[in-house]
C-alpha atoms as a PDB file:
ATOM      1  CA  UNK A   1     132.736 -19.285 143.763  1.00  0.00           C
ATOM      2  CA  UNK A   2     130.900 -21.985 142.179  1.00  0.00           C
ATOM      3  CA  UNK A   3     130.986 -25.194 144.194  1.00  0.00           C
ATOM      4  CA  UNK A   4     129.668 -27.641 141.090  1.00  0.00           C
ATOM      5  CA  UNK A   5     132.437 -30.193 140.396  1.00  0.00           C
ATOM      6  CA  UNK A   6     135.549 -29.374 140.148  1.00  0.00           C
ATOM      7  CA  UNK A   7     135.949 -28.939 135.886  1.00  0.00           C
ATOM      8  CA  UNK A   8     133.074 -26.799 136.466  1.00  0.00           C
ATOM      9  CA  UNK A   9     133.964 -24.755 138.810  1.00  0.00           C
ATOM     10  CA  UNK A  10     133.417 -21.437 137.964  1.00  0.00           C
ATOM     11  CA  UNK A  11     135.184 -18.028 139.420  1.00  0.00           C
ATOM     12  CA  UNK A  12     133.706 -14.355 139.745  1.00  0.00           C
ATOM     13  CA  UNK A  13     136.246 -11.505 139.240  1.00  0.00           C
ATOM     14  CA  UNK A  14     136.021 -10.778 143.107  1.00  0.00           C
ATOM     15  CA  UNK A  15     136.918 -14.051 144.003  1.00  0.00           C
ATOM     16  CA  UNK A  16     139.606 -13.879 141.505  1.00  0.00           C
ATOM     17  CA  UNK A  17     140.710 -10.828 143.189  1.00  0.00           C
ATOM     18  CA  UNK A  18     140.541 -11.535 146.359  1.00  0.00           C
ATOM     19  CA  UNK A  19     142.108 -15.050 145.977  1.00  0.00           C
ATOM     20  CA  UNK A  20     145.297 -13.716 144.440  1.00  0.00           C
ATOM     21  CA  UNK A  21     144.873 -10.224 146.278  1.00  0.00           C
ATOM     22  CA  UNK A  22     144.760  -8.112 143.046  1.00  0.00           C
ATOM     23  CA  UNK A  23     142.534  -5.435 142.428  1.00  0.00           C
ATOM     24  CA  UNK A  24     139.479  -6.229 140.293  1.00  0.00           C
ATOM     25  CA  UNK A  25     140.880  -3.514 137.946  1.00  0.00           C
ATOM     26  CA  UNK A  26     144.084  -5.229 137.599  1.00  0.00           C
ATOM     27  CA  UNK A  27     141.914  -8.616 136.212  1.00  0.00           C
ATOM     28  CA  UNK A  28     140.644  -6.132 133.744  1.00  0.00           C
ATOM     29  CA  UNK A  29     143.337  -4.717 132.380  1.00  0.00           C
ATOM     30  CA  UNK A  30     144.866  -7.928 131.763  1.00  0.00           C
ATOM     31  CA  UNK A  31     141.028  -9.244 129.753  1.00  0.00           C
ATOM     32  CA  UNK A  32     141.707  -5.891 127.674  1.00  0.00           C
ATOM     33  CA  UNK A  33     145.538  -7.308 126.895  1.00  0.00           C
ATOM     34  CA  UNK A  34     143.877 -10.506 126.000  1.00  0.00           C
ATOM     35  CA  UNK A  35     145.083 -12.775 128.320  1.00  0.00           C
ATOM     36  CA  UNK A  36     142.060 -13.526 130.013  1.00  0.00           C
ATOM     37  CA  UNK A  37     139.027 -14.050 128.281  1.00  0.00           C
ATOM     38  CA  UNK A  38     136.152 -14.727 130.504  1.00  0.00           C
ATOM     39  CA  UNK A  39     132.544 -16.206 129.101  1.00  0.00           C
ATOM     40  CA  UNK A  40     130.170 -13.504 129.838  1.00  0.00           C
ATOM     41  CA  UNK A  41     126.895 -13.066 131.264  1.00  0.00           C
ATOM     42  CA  UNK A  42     125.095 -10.039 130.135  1.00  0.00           C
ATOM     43  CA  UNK A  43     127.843  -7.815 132.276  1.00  0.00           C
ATOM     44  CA  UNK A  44     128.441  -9.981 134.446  1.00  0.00           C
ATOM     45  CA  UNK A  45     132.338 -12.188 134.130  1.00  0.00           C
ATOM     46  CA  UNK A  46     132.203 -15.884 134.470  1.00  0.00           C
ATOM     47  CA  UNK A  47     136.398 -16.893 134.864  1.00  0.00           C
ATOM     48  CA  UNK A  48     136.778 -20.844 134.773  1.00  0.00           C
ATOM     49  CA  UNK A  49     139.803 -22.869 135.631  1.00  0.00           C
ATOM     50  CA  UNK A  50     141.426 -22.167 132.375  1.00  0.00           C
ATOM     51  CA  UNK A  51     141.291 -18.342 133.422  1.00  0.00           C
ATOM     52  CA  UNK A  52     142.515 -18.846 137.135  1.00  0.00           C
ATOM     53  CA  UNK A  53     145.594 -21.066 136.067  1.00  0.00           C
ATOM     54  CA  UNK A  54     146.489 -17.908 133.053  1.00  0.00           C
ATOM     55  CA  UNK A  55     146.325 -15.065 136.130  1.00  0.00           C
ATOM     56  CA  UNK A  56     148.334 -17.633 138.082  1.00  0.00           C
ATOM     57  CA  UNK A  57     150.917 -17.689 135.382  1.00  0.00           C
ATOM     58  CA  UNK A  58     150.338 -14.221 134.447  1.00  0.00           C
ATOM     59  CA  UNK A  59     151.079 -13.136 138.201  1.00  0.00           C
ATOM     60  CA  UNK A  60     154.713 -15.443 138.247  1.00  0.00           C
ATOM     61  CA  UNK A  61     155.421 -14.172 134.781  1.00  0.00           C
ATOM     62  CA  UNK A  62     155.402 -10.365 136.358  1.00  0.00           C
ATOM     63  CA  UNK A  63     156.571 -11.735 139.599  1.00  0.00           C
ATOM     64  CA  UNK A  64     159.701 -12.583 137.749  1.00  0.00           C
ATOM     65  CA  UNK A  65     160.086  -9.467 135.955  1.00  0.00           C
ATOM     66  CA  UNK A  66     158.743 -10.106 132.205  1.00  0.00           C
ATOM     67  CA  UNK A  67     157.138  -7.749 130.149  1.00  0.00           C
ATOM     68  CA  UNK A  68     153.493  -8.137 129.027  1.00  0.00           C
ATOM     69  CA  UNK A  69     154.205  -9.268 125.730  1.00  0.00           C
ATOM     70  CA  UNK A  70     156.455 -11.939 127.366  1.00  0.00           C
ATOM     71  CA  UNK A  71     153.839 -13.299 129.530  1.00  0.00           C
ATOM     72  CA  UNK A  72     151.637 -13.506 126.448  1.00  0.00           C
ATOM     73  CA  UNK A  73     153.749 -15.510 124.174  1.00  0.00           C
ATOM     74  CA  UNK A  74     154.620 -17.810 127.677  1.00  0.00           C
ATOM     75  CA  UNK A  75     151.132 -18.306 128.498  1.00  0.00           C
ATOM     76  CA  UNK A  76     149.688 -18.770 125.026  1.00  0.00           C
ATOM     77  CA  UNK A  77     153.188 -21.226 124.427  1.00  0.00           C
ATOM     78  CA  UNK A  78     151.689 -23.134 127.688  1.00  0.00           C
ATOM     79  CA  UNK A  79     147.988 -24.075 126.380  1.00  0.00           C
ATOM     80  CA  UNK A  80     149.174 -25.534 122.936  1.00  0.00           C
ATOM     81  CA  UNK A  81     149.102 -29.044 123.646  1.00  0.00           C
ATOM     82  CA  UNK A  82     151.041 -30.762 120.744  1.00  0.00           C
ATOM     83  CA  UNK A  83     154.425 -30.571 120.930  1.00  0.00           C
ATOM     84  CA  UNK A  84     155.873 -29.110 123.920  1.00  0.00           C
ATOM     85  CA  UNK A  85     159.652 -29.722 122.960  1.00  0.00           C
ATOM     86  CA  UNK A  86     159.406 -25.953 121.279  1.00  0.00           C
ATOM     87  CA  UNK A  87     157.681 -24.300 124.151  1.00  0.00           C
ATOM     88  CA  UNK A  88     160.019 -25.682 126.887  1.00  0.00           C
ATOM     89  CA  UNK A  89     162.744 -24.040 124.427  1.00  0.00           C
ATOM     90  CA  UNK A  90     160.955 -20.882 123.731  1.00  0.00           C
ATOM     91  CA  UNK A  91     160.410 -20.838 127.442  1.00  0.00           C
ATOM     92  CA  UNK A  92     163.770 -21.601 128.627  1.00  0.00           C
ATOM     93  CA  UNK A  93     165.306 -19.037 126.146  1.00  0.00           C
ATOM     94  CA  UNK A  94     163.447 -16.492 127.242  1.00  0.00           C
ATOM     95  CA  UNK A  95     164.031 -17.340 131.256  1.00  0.00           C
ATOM     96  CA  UNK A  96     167.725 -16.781 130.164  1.00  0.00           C
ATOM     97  CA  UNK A  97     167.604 -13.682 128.191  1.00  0.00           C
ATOM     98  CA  UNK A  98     165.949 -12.073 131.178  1.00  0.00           C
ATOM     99  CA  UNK A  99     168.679 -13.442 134.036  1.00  0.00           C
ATOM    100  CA  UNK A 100     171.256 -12.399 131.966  1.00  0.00           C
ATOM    101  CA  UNK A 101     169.052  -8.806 131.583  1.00  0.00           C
ATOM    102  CA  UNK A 102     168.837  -8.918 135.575  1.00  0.00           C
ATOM    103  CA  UNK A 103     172.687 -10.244 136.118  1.00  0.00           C
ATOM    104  CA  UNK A 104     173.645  -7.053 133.482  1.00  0.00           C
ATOM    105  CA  UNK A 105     171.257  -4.487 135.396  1.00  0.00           C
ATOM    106  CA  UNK A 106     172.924  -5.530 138.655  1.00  0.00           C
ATOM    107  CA  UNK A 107     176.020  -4.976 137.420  1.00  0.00           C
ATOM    108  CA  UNK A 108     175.309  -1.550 136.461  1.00  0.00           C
ATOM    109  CA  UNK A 109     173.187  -1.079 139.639  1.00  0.00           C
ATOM    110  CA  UNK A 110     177.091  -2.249 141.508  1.00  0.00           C
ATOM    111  CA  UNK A 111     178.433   0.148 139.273  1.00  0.00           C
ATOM    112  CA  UNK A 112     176.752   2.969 140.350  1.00  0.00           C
ATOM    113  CA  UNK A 113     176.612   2.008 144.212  1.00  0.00           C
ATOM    114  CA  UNK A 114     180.111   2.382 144.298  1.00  0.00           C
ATOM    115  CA  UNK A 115     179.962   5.825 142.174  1.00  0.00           C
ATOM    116  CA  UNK A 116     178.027   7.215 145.058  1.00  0.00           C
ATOM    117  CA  UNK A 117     180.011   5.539 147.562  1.00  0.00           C
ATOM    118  CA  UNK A 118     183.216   7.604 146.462  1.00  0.00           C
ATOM    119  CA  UNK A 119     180.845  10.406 145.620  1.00  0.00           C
ATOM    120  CA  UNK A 120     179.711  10.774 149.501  1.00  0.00           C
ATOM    121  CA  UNK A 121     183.358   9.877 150.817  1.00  0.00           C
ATOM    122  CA  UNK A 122     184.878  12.706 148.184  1.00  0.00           C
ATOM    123  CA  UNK A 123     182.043  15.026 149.735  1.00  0.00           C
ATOM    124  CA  UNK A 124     182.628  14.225 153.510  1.00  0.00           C
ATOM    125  CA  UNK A 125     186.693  14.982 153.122  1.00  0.00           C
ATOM    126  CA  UNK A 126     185.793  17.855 151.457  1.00  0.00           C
ATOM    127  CA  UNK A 127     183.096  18.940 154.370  1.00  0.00           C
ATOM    128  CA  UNK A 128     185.860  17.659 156.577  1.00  0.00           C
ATOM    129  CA  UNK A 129     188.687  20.400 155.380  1.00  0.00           C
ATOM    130  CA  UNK A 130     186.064  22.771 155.140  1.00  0.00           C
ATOM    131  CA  UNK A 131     184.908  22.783 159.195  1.00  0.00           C
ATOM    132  CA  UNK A 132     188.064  21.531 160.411  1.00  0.00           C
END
């Protein structure tokens, strides 16, 4: 890591990595996706502070279960300065859609618990009148 002041401060992949224990790969993948986009050097990536705080929000984005093309519109939502009155909306619309996406999956995740619940009390009475 660079030391130079800090708006200069300048990141290799590795210490990217290592910082947010992620697999240099894993940076990659997300620079082909386009939401990192690192100055280069020859072959060499150069990741400012701009790029750190995009993994950081990249990394909460998947933390919190959205899809890549969620994070994308979220994280290129959060660097338009103007008016941020329509991001916080777009933002806080899309936090909702996916709780109510989790709250429905673990409904249906309830739903089927308690399918296999009876299933493997239906199965032990019928092992039960089968041995006994």
């Amino acid at each position: 890591m660079n030391k130079a002041t800090p708006e200069l401060q300048t990141f290799s992949i590795r210490d990217l990595a290592g910082e947010f224990d992620v697999t240099t790969r894993t940076i990659r993948f997300y620079e082909d996706r386009g939401l990192l986009t690192p100055e280069r050097d020859g072959q060499r990536r150069i990741y400012h502070k701009r790029d750190r705080a995009r993994l950081v929000l990249i990394l909460r984005g998947k933390r919190l279960g959205f899809s890549l093309d969620e994070i994308q519109q979220l994280v290129t939502a959060y660097e338009t300065p103007e008016d941020e009155v329509p991001q916080l909306e777009q933002y806080l619309k899309t936090l909702t859609e996916h709780r109510e996406t989790l709250l429905q999956q673990k409904e249906d995740l309830e739903k089927t618990l308690q399918e296999l619940e009876q299933a493997e009390r239906d199965c032990r009475a019928a092992l039960a009148r089968k041995q006994g």
